[in-house]
C-alpha atoms as a PDB file:
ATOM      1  CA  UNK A   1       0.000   0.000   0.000  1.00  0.00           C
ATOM      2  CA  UNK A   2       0.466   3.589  -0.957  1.00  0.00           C
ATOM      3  CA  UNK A   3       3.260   5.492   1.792  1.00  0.00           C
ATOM      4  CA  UNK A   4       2.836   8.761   0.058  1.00  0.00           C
ATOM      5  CA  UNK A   5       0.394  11.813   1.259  1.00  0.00           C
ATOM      6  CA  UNK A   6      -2.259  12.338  -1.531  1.00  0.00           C
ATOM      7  CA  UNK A   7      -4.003  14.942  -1.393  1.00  0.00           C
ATOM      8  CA  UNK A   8      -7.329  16.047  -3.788  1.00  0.00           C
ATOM      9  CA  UNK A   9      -7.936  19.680  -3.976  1.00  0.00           C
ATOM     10  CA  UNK A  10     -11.118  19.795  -5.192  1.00  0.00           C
ATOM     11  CA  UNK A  11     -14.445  19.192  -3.850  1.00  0.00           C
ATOM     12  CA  UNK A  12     -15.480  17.272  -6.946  1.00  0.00           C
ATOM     13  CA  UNK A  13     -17.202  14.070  -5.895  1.00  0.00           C
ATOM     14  CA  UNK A  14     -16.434  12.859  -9.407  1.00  0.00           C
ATOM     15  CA  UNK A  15     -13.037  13.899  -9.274  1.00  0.00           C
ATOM     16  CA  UNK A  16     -12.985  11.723  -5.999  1.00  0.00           C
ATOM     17  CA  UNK A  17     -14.553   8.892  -6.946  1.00  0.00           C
ATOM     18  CA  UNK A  18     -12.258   8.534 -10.711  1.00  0.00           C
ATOM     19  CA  UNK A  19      -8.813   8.336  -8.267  1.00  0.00           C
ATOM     20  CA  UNK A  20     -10.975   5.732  -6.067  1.00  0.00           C
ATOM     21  CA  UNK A  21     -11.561   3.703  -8.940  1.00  0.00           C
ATOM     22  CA  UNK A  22      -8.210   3.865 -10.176  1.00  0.00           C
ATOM     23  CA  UNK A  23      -6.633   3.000  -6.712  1.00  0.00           C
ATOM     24  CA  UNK A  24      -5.911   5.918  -5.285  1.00  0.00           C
ATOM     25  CA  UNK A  25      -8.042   7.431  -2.051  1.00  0.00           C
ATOM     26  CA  UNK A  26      -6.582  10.583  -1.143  1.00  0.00           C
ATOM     27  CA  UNK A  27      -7.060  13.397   1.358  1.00  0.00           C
ATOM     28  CA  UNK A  28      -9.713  15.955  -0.121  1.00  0.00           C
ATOM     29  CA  UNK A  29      -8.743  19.042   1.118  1.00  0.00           C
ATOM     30  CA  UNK A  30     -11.035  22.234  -0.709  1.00  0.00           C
ATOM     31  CA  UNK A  31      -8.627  25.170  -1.671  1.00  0.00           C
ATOM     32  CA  UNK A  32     -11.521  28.020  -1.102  1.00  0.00           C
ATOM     33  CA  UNK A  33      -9.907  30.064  -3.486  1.00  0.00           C
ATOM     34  CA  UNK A  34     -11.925  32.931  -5.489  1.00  0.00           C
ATOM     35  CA  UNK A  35     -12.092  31.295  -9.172  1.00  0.00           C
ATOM     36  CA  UNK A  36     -13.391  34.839 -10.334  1.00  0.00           C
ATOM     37  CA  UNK A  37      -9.994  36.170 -10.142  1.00  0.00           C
ATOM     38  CA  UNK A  38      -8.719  34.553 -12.456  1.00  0.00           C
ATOM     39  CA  UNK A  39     -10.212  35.490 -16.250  1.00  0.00           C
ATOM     40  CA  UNK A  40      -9.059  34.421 -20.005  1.00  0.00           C
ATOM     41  CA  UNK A  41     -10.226  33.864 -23.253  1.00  0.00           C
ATOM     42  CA  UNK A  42      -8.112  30.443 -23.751  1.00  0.00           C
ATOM     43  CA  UNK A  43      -9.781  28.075 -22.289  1.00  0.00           C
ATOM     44  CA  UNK A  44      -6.717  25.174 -22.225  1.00  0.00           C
ATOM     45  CA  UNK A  45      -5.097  28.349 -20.266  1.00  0.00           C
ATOM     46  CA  UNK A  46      -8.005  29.323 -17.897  1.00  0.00           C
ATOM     47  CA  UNK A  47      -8.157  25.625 -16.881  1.00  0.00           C
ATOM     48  CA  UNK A  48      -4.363  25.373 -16.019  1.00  0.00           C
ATOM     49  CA  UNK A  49      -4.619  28.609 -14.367  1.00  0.00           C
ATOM     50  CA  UNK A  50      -7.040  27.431 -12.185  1.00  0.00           C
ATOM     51  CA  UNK A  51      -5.916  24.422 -11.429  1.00  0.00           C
ATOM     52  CA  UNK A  52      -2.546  25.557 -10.364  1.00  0.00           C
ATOM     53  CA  UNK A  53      -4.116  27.913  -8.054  1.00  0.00           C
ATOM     54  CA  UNK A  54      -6.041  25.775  -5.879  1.00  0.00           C
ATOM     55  CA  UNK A  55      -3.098  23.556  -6.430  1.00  0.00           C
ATOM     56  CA  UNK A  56      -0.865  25.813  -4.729  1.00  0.00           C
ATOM     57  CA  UNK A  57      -3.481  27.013  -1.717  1.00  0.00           C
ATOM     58  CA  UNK A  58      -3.992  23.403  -0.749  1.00  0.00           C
ATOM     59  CA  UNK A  59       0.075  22.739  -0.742  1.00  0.00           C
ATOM     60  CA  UNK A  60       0.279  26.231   1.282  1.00  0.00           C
ATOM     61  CA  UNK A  61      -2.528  25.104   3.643  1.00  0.00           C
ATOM     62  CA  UNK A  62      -0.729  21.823   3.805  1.00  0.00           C
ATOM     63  CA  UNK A  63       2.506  22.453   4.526  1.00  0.00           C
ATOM     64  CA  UNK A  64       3.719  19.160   4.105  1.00  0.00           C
ATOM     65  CA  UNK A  65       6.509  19.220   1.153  1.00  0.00           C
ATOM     66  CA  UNK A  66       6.632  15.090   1.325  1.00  0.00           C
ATOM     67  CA  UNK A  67       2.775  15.665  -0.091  1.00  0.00           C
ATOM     68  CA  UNK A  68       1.636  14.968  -3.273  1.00  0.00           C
ATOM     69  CA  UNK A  69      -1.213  17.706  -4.147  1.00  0.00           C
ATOM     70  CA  UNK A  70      -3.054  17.004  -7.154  1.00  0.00           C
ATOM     71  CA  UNK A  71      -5.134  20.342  -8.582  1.00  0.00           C
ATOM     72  CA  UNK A  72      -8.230  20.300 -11.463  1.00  0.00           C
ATOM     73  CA  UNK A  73     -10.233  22.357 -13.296  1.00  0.00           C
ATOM     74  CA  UNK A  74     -12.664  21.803 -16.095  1.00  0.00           C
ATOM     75  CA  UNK A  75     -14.035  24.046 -18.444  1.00  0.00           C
ATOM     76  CA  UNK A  76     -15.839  23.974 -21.836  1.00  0.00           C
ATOM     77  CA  UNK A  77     -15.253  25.759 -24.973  1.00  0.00           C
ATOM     78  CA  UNK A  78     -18.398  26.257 -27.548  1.00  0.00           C
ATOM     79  CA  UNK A  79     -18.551  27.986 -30.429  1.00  0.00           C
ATOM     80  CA  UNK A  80     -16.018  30.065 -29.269  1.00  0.00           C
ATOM     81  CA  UNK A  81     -17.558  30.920 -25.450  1.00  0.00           C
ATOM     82  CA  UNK A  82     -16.041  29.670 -22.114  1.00  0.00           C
ATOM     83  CA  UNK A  83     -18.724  27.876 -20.135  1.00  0.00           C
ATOM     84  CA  UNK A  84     -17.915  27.290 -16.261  1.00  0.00           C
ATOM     85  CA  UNK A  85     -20.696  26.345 -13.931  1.00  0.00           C
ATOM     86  CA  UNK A  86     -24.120  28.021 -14.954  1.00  0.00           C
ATOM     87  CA  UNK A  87     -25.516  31.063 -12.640  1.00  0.00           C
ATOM     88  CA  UNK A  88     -29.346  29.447 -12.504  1.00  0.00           C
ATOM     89  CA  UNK A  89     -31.779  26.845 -14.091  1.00  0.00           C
ATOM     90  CA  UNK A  90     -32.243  29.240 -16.399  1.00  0.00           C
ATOM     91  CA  UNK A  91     -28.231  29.992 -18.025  1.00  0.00           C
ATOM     92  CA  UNK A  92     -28.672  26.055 -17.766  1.00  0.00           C
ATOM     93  CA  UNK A  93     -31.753  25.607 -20.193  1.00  0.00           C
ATOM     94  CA  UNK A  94     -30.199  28.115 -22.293  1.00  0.00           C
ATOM     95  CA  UNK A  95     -26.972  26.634 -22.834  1.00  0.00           C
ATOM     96  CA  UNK A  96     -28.539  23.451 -23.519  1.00  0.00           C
ATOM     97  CA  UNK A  97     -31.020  24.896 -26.221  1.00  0.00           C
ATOM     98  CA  UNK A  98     -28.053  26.164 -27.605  1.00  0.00           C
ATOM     99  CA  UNK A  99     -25.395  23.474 -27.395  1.00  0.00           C
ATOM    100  CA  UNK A 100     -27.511  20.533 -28.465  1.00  0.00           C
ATOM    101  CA  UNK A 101     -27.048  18.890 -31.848  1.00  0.00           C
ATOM    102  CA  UNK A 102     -23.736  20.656 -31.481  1.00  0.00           C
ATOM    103  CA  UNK A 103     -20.059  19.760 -30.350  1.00  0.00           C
ATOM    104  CA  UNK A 104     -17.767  21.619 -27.896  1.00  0.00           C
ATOM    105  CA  UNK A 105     -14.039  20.737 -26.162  1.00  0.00           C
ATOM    106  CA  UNK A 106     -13.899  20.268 -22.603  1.00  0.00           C
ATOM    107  CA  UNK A 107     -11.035  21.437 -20.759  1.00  0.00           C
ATOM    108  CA  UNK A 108      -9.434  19.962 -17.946  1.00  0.00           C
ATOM    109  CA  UNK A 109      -6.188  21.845 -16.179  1.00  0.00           C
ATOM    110  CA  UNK A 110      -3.866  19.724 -14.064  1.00  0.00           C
ATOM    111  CA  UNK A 111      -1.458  20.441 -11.699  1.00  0.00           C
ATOM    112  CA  UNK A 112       0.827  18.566  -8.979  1.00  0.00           C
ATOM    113  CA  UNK A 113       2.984  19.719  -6.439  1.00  0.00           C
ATOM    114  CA  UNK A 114       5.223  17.645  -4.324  1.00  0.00           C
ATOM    115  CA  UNK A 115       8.574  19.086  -2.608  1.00  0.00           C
ATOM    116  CA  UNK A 116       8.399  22.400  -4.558  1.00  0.00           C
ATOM    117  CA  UNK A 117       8.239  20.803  -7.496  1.00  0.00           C
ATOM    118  CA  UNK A 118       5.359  21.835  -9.533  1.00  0.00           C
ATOM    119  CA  UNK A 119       3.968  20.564 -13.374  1.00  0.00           C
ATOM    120  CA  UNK A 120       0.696  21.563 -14.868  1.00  0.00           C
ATOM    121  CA  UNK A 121      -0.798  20.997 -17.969  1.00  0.00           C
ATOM    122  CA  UNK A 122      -4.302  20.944 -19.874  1.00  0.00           C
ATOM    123  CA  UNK A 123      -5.959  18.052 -21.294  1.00  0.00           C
ATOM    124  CA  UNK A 124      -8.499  18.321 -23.831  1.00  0.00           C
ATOM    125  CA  UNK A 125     -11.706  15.937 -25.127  1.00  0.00           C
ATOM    126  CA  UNK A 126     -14.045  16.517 -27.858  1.00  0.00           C
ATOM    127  CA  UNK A 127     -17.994  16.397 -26.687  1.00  0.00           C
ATOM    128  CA  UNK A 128     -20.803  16.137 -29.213  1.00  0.00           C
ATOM    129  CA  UNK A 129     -24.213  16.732 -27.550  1.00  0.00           C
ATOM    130  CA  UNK A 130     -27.399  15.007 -28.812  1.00  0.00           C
ATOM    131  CA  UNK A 131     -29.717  16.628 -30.262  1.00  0.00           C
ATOM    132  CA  UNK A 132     -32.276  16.577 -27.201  1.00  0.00           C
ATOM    133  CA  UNK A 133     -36.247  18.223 -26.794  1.00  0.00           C
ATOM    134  CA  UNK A 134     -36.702  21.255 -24.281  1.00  0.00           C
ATOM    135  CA  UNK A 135     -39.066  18.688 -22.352  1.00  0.00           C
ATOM    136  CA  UNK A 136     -35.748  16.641 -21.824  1.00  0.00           C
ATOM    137  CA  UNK A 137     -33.696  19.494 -21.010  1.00  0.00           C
ATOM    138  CA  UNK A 138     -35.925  20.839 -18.568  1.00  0.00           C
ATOM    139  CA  UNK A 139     -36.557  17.973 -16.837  1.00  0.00           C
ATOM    140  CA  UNK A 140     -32.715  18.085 -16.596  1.00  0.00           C
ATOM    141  CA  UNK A 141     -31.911  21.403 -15.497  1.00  0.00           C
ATOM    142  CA  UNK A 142     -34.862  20.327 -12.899  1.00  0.00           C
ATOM    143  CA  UNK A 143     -32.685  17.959 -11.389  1.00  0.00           C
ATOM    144  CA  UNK A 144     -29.935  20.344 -10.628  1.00  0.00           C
ATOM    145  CA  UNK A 145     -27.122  17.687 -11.809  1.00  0.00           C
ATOM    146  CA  UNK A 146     -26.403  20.424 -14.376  1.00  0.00           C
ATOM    147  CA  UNK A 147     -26.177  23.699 -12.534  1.00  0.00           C
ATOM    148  CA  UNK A 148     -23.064  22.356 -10.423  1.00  0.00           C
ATOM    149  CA  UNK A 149     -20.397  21.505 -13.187  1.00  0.00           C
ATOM    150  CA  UNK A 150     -18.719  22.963 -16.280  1.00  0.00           C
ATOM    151  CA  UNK A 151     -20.226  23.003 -18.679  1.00  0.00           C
ATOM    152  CA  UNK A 152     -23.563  22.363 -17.417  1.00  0.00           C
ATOM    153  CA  UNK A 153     -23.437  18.432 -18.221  1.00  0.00           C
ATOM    154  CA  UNK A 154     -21.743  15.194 -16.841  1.00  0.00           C
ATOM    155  CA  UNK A 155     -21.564  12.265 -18.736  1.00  0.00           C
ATOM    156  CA  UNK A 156     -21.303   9.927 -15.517  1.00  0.00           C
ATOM    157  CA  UNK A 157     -24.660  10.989 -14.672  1.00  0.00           C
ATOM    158  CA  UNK A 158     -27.790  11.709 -15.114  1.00  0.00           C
ATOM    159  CA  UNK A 159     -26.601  13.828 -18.427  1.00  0.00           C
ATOM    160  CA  UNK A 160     -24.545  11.366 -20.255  1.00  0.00           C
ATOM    161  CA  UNK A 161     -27.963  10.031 -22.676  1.00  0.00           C
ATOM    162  CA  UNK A 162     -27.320  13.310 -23.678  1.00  0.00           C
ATOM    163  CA  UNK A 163     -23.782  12.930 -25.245  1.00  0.00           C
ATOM    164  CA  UNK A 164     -23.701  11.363 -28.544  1.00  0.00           C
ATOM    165  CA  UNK A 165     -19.811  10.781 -28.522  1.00  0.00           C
ATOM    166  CA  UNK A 166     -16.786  11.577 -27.422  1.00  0.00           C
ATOM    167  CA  UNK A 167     -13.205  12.422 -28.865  1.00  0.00           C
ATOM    168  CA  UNK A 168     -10.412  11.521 -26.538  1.00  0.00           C
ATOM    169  CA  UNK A 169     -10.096  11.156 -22.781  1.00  0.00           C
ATOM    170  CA  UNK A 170     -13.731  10.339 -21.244  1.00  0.00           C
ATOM    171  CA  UNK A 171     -11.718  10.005 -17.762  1.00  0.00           C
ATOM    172  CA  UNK A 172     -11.262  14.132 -18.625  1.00  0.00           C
ATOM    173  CA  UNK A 173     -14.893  14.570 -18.947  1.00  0.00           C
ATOM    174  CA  UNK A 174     -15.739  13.466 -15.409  1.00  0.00           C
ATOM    175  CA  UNK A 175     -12.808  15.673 -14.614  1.00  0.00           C
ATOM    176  CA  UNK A 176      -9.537  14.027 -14.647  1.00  0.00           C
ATOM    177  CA  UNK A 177      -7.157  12.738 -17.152  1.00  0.00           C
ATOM    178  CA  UNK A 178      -5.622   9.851 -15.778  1.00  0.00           C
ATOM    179  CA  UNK A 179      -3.361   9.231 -18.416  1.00  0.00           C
ATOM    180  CA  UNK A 180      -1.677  13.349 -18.230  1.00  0.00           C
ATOM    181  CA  UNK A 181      -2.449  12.050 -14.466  1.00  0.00           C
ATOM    182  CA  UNK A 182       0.483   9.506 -14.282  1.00  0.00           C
ATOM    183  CA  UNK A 183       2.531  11.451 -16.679  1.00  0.00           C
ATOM    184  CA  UNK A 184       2.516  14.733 -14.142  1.00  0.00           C
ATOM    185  CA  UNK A 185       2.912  12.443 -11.529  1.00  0.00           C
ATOM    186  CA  UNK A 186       5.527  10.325 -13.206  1.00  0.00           C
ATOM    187  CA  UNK A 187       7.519  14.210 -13.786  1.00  0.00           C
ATOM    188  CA  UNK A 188       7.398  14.466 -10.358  1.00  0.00           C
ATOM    189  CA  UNK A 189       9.585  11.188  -9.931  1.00  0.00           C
ATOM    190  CA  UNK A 190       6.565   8.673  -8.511  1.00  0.00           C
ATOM    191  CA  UNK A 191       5.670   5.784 -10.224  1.00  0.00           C
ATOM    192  CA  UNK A 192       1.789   5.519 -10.487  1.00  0.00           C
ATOM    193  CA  UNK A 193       1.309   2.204  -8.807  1.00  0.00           C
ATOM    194  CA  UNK A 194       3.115   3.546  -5.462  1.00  0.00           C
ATOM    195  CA  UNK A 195      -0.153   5.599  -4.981  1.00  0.00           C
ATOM    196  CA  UNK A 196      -2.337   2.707  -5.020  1.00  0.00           C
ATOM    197  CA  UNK A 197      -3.741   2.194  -1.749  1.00  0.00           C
ATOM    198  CA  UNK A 198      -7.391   1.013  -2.565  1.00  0.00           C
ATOM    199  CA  UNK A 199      -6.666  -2.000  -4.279  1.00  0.00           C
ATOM    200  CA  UNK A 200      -9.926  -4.738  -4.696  1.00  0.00           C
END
């Protein structure tokens, strides 16, 4: 079993549960950082951005250098627009009105710190949204999965009979890559299966 401190921050349940099903149950320790500082129009840059900042709170808060901090941030680009989390039920029926039939590219930024040591980068996954009635989407937005991600969708819940497809990553969709996952990690000089310590 895993020796090394791993710590989430994020409050994403989904987040949480895609390391528990890959082995790894860390600490889950919520950054409280302002997202609304930080703005962009490049979405791959907005999510790194992000990322590293409640990356770096957490490690601060932490102050534990032999921890490993893992940061994300998701975010989706459509026609050109950066969607976060929606305002309301009713930015949530909107988006959906206009995003369905269409495609857009969900963001994820990643960062992890360990020692001082620090590597971030973006993954990226191609969505294409069905092309669903308002009677679906409100009943939907009614459930209130929406109004709490990026995006305004999941597609390991109640939302994903309403994604057609997907190009790349799905693991990025729920909100982490774990491929760029070990690869950050594996910068960082840890070998992936050290962090196992949820094993079946």
């Amino acid at each position: 079993m895993s020796t090394i401190r791993t710590v989430l921050a994020s409050q994403s349940a989904a987040r949480l549960a895609t390391l528990r099903s890959a082995g790894i149950d860390p600490e889950v320790v919520v950054s409280g950082v302002d997202e609304d500082r930080v703005a962009s129009k490049n979405a791959a840059h907005l999510s790194t951005a992000l990322a590293q900042m409640k990356c770096r709170a957490v490690d601060e808060l932490l102050g534990d250098p032999e921890a490993l901090v893992i940061g994300a941030d998701s975010v989706l680009s459509f026609e050109g627009d950066i969607l976060g989390k929606p305002i309301g039920p009713v930015e949530a029926a909107g988006r959906w009105r206009r995003m369905r039939g269409g495609s857009g590219v969900l963001f994820t930024g990643h960062c992890v710190r360990r020692g001082g040591e620090e590597f971030v980068e973006s993954a990226q996954t191609i969505v294409h949204f069905a092309d669903v009635t308002d009677d679906e989407i409100d009943a939907y937005v009614a459930t209130g999965e929406p109004l709490n991600v990026a995006g305004a969708f999941t597609i390991d819940g109640l939302g994903g009979a309403f994604i057609r497809a997907i190009e790349g990553d799905h693991h990025n969709v729920v909100g982490l890559s774990l491929p760029l996952l070990r690869d950050l990690v594996g910068d960082l000089g840890i070998a992936w299966p050290t962090l196992w310590n949820r094993l079946p």
